[in-house]
C-alpha atoms as a PDB file:
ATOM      1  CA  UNK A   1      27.138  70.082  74.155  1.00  0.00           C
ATOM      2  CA  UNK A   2      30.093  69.997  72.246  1.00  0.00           C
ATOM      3  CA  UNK A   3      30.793  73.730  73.017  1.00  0.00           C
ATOM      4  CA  UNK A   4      30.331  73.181  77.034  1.00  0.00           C
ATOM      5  CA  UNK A   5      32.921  69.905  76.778  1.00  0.00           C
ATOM      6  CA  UNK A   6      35.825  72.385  74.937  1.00  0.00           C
ATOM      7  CA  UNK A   7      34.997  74.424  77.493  1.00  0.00           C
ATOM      8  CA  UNK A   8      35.580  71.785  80.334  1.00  0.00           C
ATOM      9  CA  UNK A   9      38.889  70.849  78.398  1.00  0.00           C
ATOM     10  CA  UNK A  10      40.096  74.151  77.917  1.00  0.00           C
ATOM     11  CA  UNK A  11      39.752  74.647  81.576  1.00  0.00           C
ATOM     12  CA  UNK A  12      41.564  71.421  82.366  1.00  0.00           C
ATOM     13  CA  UNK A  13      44.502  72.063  80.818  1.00  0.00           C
ATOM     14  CA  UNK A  14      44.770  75.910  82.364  1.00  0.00           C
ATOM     15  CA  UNK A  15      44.457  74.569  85.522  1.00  0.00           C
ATOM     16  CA  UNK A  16      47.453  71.989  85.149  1.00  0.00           C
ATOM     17  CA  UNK A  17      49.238  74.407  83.146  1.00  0.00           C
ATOM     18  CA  UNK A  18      49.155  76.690  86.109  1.00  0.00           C
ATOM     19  CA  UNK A  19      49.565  73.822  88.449  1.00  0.00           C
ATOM     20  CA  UNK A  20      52.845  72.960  86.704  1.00  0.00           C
ATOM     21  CA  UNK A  21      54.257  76.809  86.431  1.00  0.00           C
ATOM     22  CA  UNK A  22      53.510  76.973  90.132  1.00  0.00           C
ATOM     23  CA  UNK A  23      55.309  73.773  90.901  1.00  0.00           C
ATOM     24  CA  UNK A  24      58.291  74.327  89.175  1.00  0.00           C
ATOM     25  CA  UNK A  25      58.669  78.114  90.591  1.00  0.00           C
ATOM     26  CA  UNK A  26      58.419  75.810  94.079  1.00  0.00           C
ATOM     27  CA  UNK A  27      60.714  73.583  92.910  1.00  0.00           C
ATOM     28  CA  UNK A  28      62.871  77.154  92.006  1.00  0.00           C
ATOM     29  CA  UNK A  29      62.391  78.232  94.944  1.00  0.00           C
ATOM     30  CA  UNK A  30      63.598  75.470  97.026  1.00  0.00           C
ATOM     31  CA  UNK A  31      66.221  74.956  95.226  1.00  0.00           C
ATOM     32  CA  UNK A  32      67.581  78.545  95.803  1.00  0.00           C
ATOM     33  CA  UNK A  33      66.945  78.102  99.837  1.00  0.00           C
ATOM     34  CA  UNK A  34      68.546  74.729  99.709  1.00  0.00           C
ATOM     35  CA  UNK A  35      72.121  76.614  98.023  1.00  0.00           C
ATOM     36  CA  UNK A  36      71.655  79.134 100.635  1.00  0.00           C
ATOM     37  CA  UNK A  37      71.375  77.002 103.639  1.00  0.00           C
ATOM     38  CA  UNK A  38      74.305  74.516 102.233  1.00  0.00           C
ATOM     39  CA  UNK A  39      76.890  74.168 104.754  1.00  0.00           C
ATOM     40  CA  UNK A  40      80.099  75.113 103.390  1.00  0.00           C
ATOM     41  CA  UNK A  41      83.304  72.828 103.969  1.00  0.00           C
ATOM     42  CA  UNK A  42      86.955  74.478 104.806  1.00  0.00           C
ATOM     43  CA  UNK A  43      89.189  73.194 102.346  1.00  0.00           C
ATOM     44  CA  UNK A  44      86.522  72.336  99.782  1.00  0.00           C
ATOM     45  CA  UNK A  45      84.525  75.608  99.223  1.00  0.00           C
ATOM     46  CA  UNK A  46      86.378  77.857 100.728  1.00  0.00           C
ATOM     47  CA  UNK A  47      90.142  78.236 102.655  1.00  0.00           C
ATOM     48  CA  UNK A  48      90.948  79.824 105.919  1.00  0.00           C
ATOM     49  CA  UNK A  49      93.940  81.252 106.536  1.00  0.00           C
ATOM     50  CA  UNK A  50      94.726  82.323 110.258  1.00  0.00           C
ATOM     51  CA  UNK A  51      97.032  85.057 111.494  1.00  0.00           C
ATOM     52  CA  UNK A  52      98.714  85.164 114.937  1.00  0.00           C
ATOM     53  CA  UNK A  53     100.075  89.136 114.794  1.00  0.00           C
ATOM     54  CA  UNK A  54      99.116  92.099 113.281  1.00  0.00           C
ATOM     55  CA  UNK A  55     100.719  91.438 109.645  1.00  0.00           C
ATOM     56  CA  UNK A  56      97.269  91.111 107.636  1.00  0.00           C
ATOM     57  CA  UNK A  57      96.127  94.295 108.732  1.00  0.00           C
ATOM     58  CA  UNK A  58      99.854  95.763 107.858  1.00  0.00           C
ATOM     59  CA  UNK A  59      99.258  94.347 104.710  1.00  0.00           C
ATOM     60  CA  UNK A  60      96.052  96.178 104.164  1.00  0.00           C
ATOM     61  CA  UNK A  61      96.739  99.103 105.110  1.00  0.00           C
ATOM     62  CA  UNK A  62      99.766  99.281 102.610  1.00  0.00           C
ATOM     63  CA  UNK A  63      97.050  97.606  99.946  1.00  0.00           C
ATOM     64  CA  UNK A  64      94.236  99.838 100.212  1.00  0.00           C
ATOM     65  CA  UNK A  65      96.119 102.994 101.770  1.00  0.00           C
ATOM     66  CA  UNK A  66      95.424 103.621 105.975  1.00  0.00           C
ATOM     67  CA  UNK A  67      92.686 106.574 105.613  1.00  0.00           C
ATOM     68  CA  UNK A  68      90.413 104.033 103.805  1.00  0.00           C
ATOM     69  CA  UNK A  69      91.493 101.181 105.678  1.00  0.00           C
ATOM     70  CA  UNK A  70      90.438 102.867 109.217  1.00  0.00           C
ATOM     71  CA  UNK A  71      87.348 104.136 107.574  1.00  0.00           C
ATOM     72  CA  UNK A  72      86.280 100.126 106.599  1.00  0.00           C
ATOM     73  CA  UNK A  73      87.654  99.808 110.571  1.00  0.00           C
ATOM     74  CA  UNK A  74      85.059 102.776 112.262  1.00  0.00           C
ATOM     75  CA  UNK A  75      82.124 101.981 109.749  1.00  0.00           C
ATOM     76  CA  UNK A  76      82.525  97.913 110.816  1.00  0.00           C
ATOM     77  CA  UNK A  77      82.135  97.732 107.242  1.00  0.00           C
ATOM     78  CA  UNK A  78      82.870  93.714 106.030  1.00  0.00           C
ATOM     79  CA  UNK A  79      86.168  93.498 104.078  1.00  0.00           C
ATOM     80  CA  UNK A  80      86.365  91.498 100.832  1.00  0.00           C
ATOM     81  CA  UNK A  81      89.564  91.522  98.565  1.00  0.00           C
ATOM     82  CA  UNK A  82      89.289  90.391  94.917  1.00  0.00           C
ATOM     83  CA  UNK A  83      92.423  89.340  93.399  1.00  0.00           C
ATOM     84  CA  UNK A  84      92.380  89.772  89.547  1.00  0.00           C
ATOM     85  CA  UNK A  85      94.227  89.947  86.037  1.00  0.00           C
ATOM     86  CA  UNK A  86      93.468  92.007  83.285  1.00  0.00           C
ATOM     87  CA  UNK A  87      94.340  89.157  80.766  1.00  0.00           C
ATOM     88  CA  UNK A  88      92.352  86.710  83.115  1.00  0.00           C
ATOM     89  CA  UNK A  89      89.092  85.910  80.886  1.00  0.00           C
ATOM     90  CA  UNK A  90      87.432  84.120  84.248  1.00  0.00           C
ATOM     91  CA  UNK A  91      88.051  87.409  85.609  1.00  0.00           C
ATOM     92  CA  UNK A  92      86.666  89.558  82.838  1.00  0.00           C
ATOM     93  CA  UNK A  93      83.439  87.109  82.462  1.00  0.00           C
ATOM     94  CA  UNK A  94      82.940  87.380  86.609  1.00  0.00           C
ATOM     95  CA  UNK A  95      82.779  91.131  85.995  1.00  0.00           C
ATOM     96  CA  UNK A  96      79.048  91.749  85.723  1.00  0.00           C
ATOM     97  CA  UNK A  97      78.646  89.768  88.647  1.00  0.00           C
ATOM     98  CA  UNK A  98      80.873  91.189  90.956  1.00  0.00           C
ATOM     99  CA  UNK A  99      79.170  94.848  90.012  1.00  0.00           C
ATOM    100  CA  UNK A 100      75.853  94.076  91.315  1.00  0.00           C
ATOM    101  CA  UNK A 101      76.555  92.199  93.846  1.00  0.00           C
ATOM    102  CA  UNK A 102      79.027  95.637  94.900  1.00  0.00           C
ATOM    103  CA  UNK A 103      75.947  97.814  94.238  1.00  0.00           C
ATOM    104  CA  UNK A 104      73.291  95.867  96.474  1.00  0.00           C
ATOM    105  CA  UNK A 105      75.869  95.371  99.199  1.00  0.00           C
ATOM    106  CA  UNK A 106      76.340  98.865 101.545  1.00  0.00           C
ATOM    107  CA  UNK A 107      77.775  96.921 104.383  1.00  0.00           C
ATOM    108  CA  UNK A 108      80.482  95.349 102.063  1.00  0.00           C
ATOM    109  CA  UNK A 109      83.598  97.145 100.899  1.00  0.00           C
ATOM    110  CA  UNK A 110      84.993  95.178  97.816  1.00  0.00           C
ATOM    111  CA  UNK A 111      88.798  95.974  96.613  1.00  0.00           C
ATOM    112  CA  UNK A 112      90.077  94.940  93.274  1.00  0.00           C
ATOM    113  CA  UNK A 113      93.586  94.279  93.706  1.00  0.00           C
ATOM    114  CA  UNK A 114      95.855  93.043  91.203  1.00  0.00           C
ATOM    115  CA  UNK A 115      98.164  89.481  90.762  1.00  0.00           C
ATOM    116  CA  UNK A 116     101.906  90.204  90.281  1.00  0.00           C
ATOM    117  CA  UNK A 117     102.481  86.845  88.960  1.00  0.00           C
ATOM    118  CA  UNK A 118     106.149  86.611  86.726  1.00  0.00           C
ATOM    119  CA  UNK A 119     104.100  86.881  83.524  1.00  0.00           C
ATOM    120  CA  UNK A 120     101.183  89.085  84.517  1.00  0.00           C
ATOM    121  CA  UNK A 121     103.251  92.234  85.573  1.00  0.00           C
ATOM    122  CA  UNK A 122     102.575  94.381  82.980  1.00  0.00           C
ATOM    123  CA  UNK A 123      99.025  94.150  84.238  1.00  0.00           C
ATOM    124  CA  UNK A 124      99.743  95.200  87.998  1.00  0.00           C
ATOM    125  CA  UNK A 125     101.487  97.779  86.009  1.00  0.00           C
ATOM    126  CA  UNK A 126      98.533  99.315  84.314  1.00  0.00           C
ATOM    127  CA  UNK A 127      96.206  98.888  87.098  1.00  0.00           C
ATOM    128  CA  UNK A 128      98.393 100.939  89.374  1.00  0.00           C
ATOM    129  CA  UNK A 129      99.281 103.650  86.333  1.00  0.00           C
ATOM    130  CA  UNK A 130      95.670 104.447  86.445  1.00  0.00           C
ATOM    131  CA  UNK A 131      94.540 104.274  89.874  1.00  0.00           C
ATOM    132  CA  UNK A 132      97.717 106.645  90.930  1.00  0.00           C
ATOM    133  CA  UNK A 133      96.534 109.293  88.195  1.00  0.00           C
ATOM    134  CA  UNK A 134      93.078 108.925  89.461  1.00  0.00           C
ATOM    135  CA  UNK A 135      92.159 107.289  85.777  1.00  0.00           C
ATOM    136  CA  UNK A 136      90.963 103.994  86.868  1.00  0.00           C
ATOM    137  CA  UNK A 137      87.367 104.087  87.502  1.00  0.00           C
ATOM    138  CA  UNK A 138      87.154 105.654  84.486  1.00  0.00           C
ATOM    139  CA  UNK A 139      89.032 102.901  81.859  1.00  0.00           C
ATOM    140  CA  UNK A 140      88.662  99.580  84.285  1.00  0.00           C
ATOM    141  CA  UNK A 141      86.252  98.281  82.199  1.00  0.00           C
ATOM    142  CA  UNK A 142      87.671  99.752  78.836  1.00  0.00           C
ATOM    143  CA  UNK A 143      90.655  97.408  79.333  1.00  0.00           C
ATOM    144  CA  UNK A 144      88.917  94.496  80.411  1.00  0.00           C
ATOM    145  CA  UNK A 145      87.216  95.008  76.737  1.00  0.00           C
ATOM    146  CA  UNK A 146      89.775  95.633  74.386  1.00  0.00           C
ATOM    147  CA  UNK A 147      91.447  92.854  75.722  1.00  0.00           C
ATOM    148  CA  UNK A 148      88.901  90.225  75.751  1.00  0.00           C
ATOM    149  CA  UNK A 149      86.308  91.506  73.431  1.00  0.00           C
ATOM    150  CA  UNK A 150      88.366  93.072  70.516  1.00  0.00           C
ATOM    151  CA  UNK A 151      91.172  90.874  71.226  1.00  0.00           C
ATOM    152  CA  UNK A 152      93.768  93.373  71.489  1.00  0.00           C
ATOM    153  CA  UNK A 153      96.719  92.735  73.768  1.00  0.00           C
ATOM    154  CA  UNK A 154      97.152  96.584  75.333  1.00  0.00           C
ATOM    155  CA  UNK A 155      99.226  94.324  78.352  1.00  0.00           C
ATOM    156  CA  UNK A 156     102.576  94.183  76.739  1.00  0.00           C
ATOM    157  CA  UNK A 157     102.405  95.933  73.552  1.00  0.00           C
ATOM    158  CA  UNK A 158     103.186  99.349  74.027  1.00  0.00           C
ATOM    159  CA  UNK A 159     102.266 100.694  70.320  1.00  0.00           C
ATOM    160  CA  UNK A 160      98.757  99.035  71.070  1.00  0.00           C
ATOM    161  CA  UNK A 161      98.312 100.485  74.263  1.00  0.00           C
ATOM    162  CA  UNK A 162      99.346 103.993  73.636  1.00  0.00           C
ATOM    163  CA  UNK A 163      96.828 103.991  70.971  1.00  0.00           C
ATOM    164  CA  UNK A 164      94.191 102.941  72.721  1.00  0.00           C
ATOM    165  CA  UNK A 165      94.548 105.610  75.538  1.00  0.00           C
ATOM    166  CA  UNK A 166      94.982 108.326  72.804  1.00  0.00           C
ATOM    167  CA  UNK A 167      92.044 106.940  70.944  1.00  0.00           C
ATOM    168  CA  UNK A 168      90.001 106.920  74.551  1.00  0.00           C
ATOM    169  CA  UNK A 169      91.396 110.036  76.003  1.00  0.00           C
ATOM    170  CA  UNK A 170      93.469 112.209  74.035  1.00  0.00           C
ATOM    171  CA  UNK A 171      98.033 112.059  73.379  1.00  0.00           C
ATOM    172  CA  UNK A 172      98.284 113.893  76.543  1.00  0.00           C
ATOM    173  CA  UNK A 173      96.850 111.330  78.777  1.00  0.00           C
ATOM    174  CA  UNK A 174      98.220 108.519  77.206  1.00  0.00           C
ATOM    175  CA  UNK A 175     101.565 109.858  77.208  1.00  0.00           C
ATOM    176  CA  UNK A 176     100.854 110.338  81.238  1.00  0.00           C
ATOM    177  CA  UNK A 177     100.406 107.117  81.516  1.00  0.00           C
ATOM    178  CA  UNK A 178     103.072 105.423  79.895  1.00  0.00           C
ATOM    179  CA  UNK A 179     105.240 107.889  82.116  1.00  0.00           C
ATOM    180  CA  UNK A 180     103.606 106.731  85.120  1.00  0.00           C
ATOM    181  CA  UNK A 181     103.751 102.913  83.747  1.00  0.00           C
ATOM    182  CA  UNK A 182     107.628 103.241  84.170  1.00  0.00           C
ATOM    183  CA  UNK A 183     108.159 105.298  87.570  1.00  0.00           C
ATOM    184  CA  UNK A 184     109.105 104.498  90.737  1.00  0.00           C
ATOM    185  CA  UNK A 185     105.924 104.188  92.310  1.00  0.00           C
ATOM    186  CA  UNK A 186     104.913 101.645  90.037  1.00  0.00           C
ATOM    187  CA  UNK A 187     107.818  99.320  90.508  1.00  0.00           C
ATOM    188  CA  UNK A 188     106.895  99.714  94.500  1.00  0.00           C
ATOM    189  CA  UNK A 189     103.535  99.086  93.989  1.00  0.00           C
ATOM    190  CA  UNK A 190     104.317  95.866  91.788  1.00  0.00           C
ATOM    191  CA  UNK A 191     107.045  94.779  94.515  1.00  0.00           C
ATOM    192  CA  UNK A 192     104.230  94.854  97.543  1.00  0.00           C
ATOM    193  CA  UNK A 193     101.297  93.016  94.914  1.00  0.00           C
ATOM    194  CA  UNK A 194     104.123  89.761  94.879  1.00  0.00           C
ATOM    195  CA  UNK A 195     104.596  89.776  98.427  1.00  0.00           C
ATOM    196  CA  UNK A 196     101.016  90.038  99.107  1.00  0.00           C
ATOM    197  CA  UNK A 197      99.876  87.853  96.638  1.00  0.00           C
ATOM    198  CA  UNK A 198     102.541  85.331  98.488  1.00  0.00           C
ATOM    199  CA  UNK A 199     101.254  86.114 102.326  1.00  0.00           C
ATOM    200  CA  UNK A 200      97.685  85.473 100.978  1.00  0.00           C
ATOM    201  CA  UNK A 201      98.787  82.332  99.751  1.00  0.00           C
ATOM    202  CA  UNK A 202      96.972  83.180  95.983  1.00  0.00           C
ATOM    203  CA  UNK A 203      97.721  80.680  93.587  1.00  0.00           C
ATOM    204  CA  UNK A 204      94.973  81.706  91.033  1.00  0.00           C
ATOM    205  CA  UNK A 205      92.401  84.436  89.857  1.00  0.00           C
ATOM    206  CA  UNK A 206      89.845  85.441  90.030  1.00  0.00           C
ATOM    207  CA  UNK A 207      90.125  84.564  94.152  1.00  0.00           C
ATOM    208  CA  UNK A 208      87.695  86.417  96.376  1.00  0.00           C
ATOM    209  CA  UNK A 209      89.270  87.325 100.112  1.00  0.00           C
ATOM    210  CA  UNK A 210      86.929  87.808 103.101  1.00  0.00           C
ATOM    211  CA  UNK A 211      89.370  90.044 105.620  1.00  0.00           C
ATOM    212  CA  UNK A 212      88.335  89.482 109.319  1.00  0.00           C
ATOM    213  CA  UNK A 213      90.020  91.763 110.944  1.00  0.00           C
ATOM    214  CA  UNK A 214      88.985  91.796 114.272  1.00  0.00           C
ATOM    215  CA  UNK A 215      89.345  87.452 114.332  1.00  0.00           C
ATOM    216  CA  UNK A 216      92.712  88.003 112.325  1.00  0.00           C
ATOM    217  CA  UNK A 217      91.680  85.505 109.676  1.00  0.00           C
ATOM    218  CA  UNK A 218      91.102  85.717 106.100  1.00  0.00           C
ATOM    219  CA  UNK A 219      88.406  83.499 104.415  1.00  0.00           C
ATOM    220  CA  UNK A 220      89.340  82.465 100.742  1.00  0.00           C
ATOM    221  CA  UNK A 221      86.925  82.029  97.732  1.00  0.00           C
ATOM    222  CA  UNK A 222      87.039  81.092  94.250  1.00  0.00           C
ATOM    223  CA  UNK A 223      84.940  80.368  91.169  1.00  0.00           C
ATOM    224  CA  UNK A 224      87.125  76.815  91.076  1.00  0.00           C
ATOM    225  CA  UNK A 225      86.296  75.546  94.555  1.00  0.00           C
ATOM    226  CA  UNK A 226      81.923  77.231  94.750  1.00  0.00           C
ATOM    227  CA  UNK A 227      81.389  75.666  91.014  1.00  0.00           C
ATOM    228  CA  UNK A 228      80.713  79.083  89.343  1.00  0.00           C
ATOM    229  CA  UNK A 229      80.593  82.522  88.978  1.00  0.00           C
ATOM    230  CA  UNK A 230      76.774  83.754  90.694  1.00  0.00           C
ATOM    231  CA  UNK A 231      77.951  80.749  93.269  1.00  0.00           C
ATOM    232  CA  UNK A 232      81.001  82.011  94.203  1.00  0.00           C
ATOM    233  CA  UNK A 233      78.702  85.332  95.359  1.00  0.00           C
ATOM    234  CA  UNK A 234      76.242  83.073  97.239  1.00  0.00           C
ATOM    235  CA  UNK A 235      79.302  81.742  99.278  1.00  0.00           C
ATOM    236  CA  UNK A 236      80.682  85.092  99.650  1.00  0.00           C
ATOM    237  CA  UNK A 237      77.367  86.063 101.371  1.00  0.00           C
ATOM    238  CA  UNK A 238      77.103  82.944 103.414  1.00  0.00           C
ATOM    239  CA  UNK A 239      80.631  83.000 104.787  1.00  0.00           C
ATOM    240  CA  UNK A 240      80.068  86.749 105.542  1.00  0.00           C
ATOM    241  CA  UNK A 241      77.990  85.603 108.315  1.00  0.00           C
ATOM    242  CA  UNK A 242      80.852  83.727 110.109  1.00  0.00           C
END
């Protein structure tokens, strides 16, 4: 008797347990569907910024270079821009994120493109040092890392920098790149990242730019205004649809 009433117990409290892990995977669930169906606000989650001529695609082009540009154009590929800064730990933390939401999106071309703010140049500098001798893919995330996980300000201290590319690559390379760091190209490249950082009207990073071409309108996202990082993505997606 006493055996066949533990049993009854023992039974009971599966059953809720069961009845409780389903309810709050509902409750999951819902809540998920519920942040993908929220209607999104202009000038609360996101900021729309219309053009009347052909300037944001001039800017583009000159951003992302016209081969690739008319490639995004022929594919009707969707268009996002992400403004960043090496030194910008919202931007180094949003990392992960941004990478698989780039590798489960085909449709979706995503550009990192760098702030030319008055104290962040020697950023744009590096980023464009690296992606003009074909180095970036290769030590993106290396920087991102040795500045915000072994604390080591590469940015603006030359010594630090040069050994880190020699310790990464080899004297050779890291001698390229300071080389490259202080040519002409550079400078031009930082001189078009202020004046696009000032047509798209960005104030802060990380700051996520959904180019309609076609409409001649650019839809702007941040971590600040969707109330974090994996929401930020979610709005990305829903505005997408637009």
């Amino acid at each position: 008797m006493k055996l066949r009433r533990n049993l009854i117990v023992s039974a009971l409290l599966a059953t809720t347990t069961f009845t409780f892990a389903l309810s709050s995977n509902d409750k999951k669930v819902e809540a998920d569907n519920k942040l993908k169906d929220k209607k999104l606000t202009e000038g609360k989650e996101y900021v729309k910024l219309s053009f009347e001529n052909d300037k944001q695609s001039d800017f583009l082009k000159q951003m992302i270079g016209e081969k690739e540009f008319k490639e995004i154009v022929d594919k009707k590929q969707k268009l996002i821009v992400e403004f960043f800064w090496y030194g910008c730990p919202h931007c180094f933390t949003m990392e992960k994120t941004v990478k698989e939401f780039m590798n489960k999106t085909q449709d979706v071309k995503i550009v990192r493109y760098p702030v030319s703010f008055p104290r962040w140049v020697s950023g744009t500098e590096i980023f464009f040092a690296l992606k003009n001798l074909n180095l970036l893919e290769k030590y993106h995330d290396d920087v991102f890392s040795i500045i915000h996980v072994n604390g080591i300000n590469i940015l603006d201290n030359e010594i630090a920098r040069k050994g880190f590319f020699e310790r990464k690559a080899n004297i050779m390379i890291a001698e390229q790149i300071e080389k490259e760091l202080k040519s002409d190209r550079v400078k031009k490249q930082v001189e078009l990242s202020k004046k696009v950082i000032e047509f798209f009207q960005v104030k802060s990073t990380p700051l996520f730019a959904i180019q309609n071409i076609e409409s001649k309108n650019t839809l702007m996202v941040s971590p600040g205004s969707s109330g974090g990082y994996q929401q930020t993505i979610d709005n990305l997606v829903q505005l997408m649809k637009k």
